[in-house]
N, C-alpha and C. Protein backbone atom coordinates (compact mmCIF):
# COMPACT_ATOMS: atom_id res chain seq x y z
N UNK A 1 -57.06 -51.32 -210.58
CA UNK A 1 -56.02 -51.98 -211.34
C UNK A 1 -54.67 -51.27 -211.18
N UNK A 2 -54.96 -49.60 -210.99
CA UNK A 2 -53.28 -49.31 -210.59
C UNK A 2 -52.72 -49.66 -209.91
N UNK A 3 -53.39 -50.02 -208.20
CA UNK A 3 -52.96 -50.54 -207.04
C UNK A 3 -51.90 -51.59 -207.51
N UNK A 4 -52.42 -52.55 -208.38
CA UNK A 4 -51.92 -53.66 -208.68
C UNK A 4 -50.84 -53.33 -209.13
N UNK A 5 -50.97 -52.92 -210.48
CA UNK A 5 -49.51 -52.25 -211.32
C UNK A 5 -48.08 -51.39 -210.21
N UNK A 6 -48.86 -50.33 -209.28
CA UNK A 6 -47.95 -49.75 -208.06
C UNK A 6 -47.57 -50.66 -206.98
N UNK A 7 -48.29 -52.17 -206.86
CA UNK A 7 -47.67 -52.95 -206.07
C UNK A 7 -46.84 -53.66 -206.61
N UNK A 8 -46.63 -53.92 -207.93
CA UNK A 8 -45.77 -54.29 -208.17
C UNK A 8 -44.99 -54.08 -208.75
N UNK A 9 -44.77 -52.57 -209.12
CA UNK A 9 -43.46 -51.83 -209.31
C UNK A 9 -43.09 -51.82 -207.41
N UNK A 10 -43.68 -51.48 -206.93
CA UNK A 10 -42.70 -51.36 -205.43
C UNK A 10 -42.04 -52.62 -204.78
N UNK A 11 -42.86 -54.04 -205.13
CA UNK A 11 -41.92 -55.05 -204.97
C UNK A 11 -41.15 -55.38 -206.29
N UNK A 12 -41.02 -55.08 -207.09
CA UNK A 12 -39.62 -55.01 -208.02
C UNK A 12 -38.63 -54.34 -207.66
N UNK A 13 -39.18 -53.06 -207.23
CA UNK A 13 -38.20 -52.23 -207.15
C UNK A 13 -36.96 -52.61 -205.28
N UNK A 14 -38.07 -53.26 -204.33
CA UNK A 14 -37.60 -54.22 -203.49
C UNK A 14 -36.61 -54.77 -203.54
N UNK A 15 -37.19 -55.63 -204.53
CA UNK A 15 -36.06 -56.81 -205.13
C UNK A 15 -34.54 -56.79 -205.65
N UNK A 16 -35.05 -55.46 -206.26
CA UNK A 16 -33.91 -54.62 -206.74
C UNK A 16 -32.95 -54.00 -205.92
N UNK A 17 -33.51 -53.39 -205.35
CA UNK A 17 -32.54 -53.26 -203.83
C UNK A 17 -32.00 -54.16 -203.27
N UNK A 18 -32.96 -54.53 -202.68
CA UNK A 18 -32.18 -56.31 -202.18
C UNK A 18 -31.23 -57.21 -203.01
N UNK A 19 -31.11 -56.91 -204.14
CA UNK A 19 -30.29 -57.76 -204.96
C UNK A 19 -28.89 -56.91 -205.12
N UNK A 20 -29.32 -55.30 -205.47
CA UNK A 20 -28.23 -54.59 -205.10
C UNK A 20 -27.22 -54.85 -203.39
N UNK A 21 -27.94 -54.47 -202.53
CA UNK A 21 -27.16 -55.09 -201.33
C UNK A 21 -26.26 -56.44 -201.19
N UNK A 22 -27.07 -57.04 -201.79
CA UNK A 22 -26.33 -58.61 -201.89
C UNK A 22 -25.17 -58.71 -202.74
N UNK A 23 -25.08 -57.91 -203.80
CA UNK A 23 -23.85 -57.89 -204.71
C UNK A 23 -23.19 -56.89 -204.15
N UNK A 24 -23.41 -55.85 -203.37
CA UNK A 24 -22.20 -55.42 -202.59
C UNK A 24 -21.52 -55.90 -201.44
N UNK A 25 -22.27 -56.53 -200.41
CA UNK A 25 -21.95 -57.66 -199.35
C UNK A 25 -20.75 -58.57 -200.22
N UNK A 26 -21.37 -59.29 -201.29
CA UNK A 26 -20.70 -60.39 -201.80
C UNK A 26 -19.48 -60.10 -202.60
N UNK A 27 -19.13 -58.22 -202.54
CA UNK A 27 -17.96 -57.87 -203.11
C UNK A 27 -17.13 -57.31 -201.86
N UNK A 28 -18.13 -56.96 -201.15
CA UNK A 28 -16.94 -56.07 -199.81
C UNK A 28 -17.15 -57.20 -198.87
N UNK A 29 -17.80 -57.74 -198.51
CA UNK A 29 -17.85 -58.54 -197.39
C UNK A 29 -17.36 -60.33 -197.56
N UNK A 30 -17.34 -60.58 -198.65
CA UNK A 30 -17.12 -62.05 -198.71
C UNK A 30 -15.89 -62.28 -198.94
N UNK A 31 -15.03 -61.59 -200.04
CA UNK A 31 -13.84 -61.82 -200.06
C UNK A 31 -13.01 -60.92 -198.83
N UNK A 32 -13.13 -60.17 -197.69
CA UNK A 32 -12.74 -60.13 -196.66
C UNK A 32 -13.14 -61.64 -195.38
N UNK A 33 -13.96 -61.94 -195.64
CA UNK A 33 -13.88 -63.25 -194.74
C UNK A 33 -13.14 -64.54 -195.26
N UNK A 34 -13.23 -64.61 -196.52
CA UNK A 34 -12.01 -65.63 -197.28
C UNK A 34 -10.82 -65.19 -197.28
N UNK A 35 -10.34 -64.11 -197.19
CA UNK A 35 -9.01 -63.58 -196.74
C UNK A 35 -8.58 -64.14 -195.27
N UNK A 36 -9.61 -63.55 -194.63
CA UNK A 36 -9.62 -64.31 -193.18
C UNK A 36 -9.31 -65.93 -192.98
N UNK A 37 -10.17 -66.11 -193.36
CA UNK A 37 -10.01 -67.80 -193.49
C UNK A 37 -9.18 -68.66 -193.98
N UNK A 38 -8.41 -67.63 -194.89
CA UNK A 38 -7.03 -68.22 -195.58
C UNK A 38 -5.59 -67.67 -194.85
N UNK A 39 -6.32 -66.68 -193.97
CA UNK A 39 -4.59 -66.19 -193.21
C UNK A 39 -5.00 -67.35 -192.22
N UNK A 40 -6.34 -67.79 -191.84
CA UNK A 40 -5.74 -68.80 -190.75
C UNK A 40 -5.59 -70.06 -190.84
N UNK A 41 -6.09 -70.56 -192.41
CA UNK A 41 -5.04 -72.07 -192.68
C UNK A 41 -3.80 -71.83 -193.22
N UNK A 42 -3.36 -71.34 -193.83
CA UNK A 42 -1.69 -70.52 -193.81
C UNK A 42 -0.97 -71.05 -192.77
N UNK A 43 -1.65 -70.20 -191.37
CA UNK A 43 -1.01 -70.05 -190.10
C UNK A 43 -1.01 -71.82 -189.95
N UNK A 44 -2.03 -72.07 -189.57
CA UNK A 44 -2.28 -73.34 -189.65
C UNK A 44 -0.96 -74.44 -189.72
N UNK A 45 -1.18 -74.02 -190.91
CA UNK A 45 -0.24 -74.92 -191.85
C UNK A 45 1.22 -74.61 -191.44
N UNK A 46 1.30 -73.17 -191.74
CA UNK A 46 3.13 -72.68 -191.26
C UNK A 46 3.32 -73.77 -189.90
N UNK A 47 2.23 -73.15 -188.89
CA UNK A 47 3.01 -73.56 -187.42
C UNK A 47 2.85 -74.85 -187.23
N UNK A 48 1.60 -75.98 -188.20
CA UNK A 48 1.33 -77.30 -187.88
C UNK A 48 0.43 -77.42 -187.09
N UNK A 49 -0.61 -78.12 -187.09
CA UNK A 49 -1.89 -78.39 -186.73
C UNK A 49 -2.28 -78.84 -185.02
N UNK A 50 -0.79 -79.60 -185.03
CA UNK A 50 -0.47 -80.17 -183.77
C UNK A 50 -0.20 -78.79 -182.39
N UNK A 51 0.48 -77.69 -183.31
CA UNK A 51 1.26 -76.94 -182.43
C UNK A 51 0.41 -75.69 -182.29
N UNK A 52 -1.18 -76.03 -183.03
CA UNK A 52 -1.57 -74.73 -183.36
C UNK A 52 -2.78 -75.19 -182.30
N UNK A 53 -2.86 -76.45 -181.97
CA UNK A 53 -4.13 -76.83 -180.88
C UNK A 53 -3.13 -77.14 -179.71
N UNK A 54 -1.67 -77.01 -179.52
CA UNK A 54 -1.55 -76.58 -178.08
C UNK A 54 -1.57 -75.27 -177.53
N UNK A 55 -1.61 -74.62 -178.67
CA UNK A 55 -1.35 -73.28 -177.89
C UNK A 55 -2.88 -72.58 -177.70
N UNK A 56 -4.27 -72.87 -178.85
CA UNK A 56 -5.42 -72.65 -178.62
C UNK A 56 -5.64 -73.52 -177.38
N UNK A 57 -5.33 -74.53 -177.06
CA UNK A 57 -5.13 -75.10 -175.43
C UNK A 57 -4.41 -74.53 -174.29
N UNK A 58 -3.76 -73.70 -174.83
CA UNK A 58 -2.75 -73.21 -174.36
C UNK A 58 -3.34 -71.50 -173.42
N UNK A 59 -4.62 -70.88 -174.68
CA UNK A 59 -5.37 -70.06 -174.64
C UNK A 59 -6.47 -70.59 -173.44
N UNK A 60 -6.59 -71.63 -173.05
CA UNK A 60 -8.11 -71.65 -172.28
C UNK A 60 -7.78 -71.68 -170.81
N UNK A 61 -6.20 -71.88 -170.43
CA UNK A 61 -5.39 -72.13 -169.64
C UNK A 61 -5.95 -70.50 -168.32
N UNK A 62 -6.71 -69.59 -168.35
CA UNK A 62 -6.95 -68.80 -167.43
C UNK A 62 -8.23 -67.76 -167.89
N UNK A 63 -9.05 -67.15 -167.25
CA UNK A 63 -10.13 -66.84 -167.49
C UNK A 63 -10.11 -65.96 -169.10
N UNK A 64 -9.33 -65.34 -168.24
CA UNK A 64 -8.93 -63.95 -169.33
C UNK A 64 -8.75 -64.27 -170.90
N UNK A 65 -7.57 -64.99 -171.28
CA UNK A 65 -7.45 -65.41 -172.78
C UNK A 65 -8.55 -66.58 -172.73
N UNK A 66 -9.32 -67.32 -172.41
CA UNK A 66 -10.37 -68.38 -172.47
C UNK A 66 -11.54 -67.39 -173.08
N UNK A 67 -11.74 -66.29 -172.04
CA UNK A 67 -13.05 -65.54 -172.81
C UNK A 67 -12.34 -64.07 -173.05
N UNK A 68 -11.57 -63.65 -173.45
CA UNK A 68 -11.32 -62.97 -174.34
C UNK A 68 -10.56 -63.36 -175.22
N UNK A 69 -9.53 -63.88 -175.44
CA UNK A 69 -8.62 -64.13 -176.78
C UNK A 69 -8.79 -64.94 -177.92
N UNK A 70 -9.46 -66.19 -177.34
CA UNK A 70 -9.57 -67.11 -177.80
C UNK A 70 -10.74 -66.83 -178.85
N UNK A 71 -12.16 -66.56 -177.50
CA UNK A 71 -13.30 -66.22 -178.91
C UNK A 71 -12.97 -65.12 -179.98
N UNK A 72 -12.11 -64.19 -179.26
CA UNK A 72 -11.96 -62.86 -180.25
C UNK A 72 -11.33 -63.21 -181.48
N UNK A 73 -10.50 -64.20 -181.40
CA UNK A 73 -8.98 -64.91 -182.44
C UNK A 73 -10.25 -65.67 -183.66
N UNK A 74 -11.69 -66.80 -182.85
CA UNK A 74 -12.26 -67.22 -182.90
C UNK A 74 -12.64 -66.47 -184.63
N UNK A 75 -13.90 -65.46 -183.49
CA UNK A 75 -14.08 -64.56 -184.75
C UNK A 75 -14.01 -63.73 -185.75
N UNK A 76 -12.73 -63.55 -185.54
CA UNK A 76 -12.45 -62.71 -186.61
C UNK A 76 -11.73 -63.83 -187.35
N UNK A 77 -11.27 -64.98 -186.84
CA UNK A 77 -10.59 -65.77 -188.47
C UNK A 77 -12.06 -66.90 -189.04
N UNK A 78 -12.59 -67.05 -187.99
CA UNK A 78 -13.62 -67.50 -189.03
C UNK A 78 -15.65 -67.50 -189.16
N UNK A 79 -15.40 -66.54 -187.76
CA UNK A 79 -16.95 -65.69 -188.36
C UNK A 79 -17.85 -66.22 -187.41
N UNK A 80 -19.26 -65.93 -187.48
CA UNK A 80 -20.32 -66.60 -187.13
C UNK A 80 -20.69 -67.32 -187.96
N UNK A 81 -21.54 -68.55 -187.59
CA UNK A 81 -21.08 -69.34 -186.56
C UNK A 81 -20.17 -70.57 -186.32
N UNK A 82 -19.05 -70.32 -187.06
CA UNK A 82 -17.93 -71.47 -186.89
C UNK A 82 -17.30 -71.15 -185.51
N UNK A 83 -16.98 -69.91 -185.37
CA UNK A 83 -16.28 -69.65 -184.24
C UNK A 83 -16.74 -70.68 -183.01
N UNK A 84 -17.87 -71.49 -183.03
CA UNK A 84 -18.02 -72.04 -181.58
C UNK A 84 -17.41 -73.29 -181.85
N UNK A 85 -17.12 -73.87 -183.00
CA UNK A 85 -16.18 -74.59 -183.27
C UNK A 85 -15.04 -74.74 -182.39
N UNK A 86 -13.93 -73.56 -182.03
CA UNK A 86 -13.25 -73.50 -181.37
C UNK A 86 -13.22 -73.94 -180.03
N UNK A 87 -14.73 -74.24 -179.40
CA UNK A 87 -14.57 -74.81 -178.16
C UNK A 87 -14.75 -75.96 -177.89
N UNK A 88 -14.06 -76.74 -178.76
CA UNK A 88 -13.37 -78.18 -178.62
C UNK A 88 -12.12 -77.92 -177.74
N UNK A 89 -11.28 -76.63 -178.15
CA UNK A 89 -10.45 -76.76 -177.12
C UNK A 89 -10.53 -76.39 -175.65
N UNK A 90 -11.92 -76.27 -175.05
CA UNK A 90 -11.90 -75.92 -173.67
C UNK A 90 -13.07 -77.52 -172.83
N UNK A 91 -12.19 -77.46 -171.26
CA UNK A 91 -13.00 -78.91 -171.13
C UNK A 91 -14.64 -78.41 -171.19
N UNK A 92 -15.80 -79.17 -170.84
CA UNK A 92 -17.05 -79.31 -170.91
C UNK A 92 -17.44 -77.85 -169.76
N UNK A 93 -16.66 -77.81 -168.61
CA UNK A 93 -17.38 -77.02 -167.54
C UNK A 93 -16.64 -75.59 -167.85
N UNK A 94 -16.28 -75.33 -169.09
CA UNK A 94 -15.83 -74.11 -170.06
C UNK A 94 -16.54 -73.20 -171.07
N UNK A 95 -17.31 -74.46 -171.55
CA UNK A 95 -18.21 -74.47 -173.14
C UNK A 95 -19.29 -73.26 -172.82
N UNK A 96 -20.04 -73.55 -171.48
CA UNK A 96 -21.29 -72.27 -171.86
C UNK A 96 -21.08 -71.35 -171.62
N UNK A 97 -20.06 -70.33 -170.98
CA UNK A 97 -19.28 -69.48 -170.85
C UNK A 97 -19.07 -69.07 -172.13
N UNK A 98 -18.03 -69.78 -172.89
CA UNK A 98 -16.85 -69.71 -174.14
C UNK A 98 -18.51 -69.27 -175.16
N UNK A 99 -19.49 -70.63 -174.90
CA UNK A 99 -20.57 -70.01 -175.89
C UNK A 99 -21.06 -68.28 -175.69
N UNK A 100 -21.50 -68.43 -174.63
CA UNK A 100 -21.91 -66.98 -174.34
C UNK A 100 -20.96 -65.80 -175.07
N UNK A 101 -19.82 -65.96 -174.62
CA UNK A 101 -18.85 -64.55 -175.26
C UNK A 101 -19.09 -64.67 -176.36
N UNK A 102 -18.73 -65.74 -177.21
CA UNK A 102 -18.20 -66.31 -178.91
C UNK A 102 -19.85 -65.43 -179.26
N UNK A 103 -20.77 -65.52 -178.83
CA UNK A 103 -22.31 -65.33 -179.84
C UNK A 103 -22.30 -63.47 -179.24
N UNK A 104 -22.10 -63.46 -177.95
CA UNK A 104 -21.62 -61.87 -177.49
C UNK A 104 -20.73 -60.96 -178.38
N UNK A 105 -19.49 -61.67 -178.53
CA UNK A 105 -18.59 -61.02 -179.58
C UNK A 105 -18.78 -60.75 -180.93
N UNK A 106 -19.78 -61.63 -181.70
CA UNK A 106 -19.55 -61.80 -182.61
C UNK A 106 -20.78 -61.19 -183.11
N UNK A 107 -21.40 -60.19 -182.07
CA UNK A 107 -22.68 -58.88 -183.06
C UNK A 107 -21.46 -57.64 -183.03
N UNK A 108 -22.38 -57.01 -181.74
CA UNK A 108 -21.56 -55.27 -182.52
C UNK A 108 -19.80 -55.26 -182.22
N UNK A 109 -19.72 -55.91 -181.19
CA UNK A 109 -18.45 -54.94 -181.02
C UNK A 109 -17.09 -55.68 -181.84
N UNK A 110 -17.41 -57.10 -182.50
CA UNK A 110 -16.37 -57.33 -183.84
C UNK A 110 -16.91 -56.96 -185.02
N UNK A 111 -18.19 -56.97 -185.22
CA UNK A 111 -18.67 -56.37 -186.93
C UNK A 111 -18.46 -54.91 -186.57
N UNK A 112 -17.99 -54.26 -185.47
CA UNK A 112 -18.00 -52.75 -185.74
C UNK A 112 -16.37 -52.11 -186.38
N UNK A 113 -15.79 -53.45 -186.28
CA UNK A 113 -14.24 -53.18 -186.66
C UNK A 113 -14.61 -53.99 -188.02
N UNK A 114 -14.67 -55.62 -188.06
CA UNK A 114 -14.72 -56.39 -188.75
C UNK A 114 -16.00 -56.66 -189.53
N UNK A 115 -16.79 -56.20 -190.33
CA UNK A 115 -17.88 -56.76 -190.82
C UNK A 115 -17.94 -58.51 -191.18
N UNK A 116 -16.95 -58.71 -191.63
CA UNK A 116 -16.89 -59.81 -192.10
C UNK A 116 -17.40 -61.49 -190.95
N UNK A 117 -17.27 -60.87 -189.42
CA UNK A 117 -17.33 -61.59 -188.44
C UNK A 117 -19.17 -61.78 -188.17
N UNK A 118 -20.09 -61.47 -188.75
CA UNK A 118 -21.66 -61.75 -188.75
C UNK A 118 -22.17 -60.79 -189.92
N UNK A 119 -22.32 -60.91 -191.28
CA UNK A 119 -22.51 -60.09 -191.98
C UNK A 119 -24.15 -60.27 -191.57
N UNK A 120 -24.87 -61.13 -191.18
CA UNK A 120 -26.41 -61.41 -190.81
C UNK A 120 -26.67 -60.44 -189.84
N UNK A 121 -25.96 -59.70 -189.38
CA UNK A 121 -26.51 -58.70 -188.64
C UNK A 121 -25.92 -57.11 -188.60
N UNK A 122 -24.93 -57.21 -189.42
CA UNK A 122 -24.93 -55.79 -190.01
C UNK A 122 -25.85 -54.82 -189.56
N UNK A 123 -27.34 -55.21 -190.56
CA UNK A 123 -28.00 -53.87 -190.15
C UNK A 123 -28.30 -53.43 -188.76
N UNK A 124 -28.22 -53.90 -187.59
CA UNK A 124 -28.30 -53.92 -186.58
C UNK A 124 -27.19 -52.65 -186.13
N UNK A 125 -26.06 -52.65 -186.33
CA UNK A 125 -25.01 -52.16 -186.12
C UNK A 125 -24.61 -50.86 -186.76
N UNK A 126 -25.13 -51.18 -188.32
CA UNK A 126 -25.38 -50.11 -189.49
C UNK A 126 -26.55 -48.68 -188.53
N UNK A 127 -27.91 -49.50 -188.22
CA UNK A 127 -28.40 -48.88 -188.15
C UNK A 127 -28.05 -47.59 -187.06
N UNK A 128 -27.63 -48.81 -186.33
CA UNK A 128 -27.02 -47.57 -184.74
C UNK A 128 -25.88 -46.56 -185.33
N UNK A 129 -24.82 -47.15 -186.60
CA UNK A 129 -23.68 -46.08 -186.74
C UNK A 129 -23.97 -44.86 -187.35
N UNK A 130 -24.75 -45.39 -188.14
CA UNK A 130 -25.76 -44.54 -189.02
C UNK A 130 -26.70 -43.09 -188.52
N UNK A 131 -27.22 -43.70 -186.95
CA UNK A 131 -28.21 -42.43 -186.69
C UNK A 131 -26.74 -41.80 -186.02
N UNK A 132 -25.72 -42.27 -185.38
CA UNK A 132 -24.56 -41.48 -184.84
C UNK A 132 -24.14 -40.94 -185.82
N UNK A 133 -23.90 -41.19 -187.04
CA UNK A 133 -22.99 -40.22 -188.03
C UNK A 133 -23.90 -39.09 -188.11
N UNK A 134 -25.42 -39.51 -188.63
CA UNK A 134 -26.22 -38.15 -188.98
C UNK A 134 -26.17 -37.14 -187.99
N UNK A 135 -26.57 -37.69 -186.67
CA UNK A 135 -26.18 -36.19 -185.57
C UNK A 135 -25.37 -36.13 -185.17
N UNK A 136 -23.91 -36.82 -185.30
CA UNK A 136 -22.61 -36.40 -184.42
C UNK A 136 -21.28 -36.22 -185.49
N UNK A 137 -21.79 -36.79 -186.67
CA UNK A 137 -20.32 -36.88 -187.48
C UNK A 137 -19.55 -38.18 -187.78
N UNK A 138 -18.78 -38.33 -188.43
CA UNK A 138 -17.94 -39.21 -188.89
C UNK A 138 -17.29 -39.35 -187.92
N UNK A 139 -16.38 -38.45 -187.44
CA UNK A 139 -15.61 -39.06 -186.34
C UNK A 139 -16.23 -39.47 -185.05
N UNK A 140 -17.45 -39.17 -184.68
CA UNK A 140 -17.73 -39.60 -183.76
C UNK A 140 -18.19 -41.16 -183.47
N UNK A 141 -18.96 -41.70 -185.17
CA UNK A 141 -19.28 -42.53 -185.73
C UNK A 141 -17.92 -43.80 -185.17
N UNK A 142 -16.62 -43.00 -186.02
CA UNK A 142 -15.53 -44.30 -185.38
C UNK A 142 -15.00 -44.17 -184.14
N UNK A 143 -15.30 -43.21 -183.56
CA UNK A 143 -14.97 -43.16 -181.77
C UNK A 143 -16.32 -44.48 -181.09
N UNK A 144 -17.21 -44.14 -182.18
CA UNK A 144 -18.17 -45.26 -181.19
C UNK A 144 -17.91 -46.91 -181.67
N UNK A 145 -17.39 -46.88 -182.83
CA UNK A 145 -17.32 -48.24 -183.14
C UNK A 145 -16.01 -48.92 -182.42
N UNK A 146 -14.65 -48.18 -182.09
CA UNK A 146 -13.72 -48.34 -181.48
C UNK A 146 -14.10 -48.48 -180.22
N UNK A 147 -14.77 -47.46 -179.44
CA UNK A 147 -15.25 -47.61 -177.93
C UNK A 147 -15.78 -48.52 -177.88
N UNK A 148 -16.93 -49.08 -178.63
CA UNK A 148 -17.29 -50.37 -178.60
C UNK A 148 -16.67 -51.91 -178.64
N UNK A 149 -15.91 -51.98 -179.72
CA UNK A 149 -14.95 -53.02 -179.52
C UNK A 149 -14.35 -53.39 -178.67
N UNK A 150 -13.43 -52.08 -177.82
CA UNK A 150 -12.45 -51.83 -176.40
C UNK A 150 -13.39 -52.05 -175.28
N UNK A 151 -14.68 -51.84 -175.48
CA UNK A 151 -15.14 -52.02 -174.25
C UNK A 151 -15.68 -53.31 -174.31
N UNK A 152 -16.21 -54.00 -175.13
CA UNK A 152 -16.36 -54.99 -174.80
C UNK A 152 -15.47 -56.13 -174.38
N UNK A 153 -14.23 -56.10 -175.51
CA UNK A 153 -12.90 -56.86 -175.07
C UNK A 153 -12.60 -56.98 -173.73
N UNK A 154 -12.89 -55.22 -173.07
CA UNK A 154 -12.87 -55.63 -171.47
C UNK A 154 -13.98 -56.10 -170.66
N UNK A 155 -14.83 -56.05 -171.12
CA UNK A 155 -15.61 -56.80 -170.21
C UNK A 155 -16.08 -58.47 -170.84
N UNK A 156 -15.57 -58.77 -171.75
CA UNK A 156 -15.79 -60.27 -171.85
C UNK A 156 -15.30 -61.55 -171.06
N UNK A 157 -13.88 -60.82 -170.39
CA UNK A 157 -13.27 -62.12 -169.19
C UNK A 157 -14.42 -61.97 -167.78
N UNK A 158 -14.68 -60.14 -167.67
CA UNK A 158 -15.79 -60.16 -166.47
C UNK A 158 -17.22 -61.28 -166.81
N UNK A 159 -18.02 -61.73 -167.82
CA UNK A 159 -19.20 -61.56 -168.74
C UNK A 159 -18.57 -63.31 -168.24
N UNK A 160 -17.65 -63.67 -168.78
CA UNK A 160 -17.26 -64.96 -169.23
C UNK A 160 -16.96 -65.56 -167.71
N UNK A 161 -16.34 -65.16 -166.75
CA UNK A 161 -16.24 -65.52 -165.68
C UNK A 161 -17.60 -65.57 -164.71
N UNK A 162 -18.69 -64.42 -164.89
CA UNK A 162 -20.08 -64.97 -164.17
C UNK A 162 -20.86 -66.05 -164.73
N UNK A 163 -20.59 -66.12 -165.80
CA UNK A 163 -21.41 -67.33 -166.31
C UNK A 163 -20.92 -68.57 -166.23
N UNK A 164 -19.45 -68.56 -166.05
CA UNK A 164 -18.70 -69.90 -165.71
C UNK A 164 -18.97 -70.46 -163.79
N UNK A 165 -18.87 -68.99 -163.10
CA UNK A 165 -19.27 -69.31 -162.03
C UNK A 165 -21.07 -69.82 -162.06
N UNK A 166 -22.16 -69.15 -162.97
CA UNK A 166 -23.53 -69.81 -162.42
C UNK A 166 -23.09 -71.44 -162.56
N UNK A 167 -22.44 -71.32 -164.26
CA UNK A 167 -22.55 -72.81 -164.65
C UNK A 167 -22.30 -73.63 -163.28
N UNK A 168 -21.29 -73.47 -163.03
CA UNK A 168 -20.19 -74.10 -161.48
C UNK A 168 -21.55 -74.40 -160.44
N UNK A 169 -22.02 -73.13 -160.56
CA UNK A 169 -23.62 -73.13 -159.18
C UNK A 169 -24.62 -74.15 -159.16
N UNK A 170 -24.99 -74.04 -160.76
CA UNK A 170 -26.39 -75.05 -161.08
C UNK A 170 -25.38 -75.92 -161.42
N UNK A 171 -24.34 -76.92 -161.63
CA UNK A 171 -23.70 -78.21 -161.80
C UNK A 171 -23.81 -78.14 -160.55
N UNK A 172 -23.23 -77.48 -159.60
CA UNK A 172 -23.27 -78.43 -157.89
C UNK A 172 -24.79 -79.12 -157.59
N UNK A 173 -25.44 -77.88 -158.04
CA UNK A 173 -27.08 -78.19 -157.15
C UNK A 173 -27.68 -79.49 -158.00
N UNK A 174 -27.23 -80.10 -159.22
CA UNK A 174 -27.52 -80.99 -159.89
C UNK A 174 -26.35 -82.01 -160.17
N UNK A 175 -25.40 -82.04 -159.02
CA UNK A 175 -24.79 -83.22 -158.78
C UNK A 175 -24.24 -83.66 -159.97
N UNK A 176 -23.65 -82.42 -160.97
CA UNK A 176 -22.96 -82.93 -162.44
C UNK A 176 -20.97 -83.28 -161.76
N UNK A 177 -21.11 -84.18 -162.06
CA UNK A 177 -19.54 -84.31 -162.16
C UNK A 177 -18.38 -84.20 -163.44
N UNK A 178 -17.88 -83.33 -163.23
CA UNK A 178 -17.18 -82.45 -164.64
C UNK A 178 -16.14 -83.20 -164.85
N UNK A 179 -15.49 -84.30 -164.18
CA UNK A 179 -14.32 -85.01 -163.91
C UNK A 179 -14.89 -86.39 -164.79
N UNK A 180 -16.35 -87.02 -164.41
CA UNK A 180 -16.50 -88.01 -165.14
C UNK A 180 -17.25 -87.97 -166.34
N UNK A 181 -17.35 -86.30 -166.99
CA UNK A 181 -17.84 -86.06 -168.45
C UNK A 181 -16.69 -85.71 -169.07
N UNK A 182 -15.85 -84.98 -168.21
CA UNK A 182 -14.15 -85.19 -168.98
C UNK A 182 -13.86 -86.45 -169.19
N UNK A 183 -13.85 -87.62 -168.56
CA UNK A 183 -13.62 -89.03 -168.91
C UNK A 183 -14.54 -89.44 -169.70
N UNK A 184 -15.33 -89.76 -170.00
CA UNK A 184 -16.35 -90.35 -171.20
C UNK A 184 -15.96 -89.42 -172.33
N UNK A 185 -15.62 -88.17 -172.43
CA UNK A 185 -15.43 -87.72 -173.69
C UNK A 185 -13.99 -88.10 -174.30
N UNK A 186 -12.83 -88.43 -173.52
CA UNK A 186 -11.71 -88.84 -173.89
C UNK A 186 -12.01 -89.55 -174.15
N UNK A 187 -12.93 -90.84 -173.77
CA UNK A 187 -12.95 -91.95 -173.95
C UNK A 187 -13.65 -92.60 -175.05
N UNK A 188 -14.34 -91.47 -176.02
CA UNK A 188 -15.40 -91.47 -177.33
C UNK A 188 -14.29 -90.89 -178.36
């Protein structure tokens, strides 16, 4: 009968934790992503809706800002997973590329600056900063979360450009024409 009684003080005490975490997330982490989300209907709004999807059009215009700027702008104003939202503004033979970075970007190397950009995977990120602080220190802790960010930023136009080229590979060998799925979608 103690078993019983000690199993279920240890899932209370679970619960308890878990409920603790959640009310700190929902104090440090939620109202930083509604902050977010409100500097970018603001912007929105300041520059006009019209002028704010030529220039995110404006963004898909070369490899580089297509898979780096755009998803990065992506997630940090509005998180996982809206950010793939954003690739309405790139044509069709863009999208699995733009997907790839946007779900790439948006684990460690923006929650290591930004939590607010996948709080669902935190511990993932936690856990790695975590065994670095215990054996290296605090500062080494934000040398790795910074190195991380910087390095990925640079390699997301490399990351984003092989996958735009397979896409390009397997559309030839399957006779997709990107010209007449650009036309049917204007045309819906």
């Amino acid at each position: 009968l103690t078993w019983l009684v000690n199993g279920a003080e240890a899932l209370s005490g679970f619960f308890s934790a878990a409920g603790q975490e959640f009310v700190g997330w929902a104090k440090n982490i939620l109202p930083m992503a509604l902050v977010a989300l409100t500097v970018l209907n603001t912007l929105v709004s300041f520059i006009g809706e019209d002028r704010f999807d030529r220039f995110a059009r404006k963004l898909t215009s070369n490899f580089f800002t297509r898979y780096t700027v755009l998803p990065y702008l992506a997630n940090f104003f509005v998180g996982s997973p809206t950010c793939f939202v954003f690739g309405k503004y790139l044509n069709e033979k863009y999208k699995p590329a733009y997907y790839e970075i946007c779900n790439r970007t948006n684990m460690a190397p923006m929650m290591c600056l930004f939590p607010h950009v996948n709080p669902s995977e935190m511990f993932v990120w936690l856990g790695i900063f975590n065994g670095v602080v215990q054996k290296y220190g605090t500062k080494v802790g934000g040398l790795l979360a910074v190195a991380t960010f910087f390095l990925a930023l640079c390699t997301s136009s490399l990351n984003g450009l092989i996958v735009e080229k397979v896409t390009f590979f397997l559309a030839k060998r399957r006779n997709i024409d990107w010209d007449s799925i650009e036309a049917r979608k204007a045309q819906a």
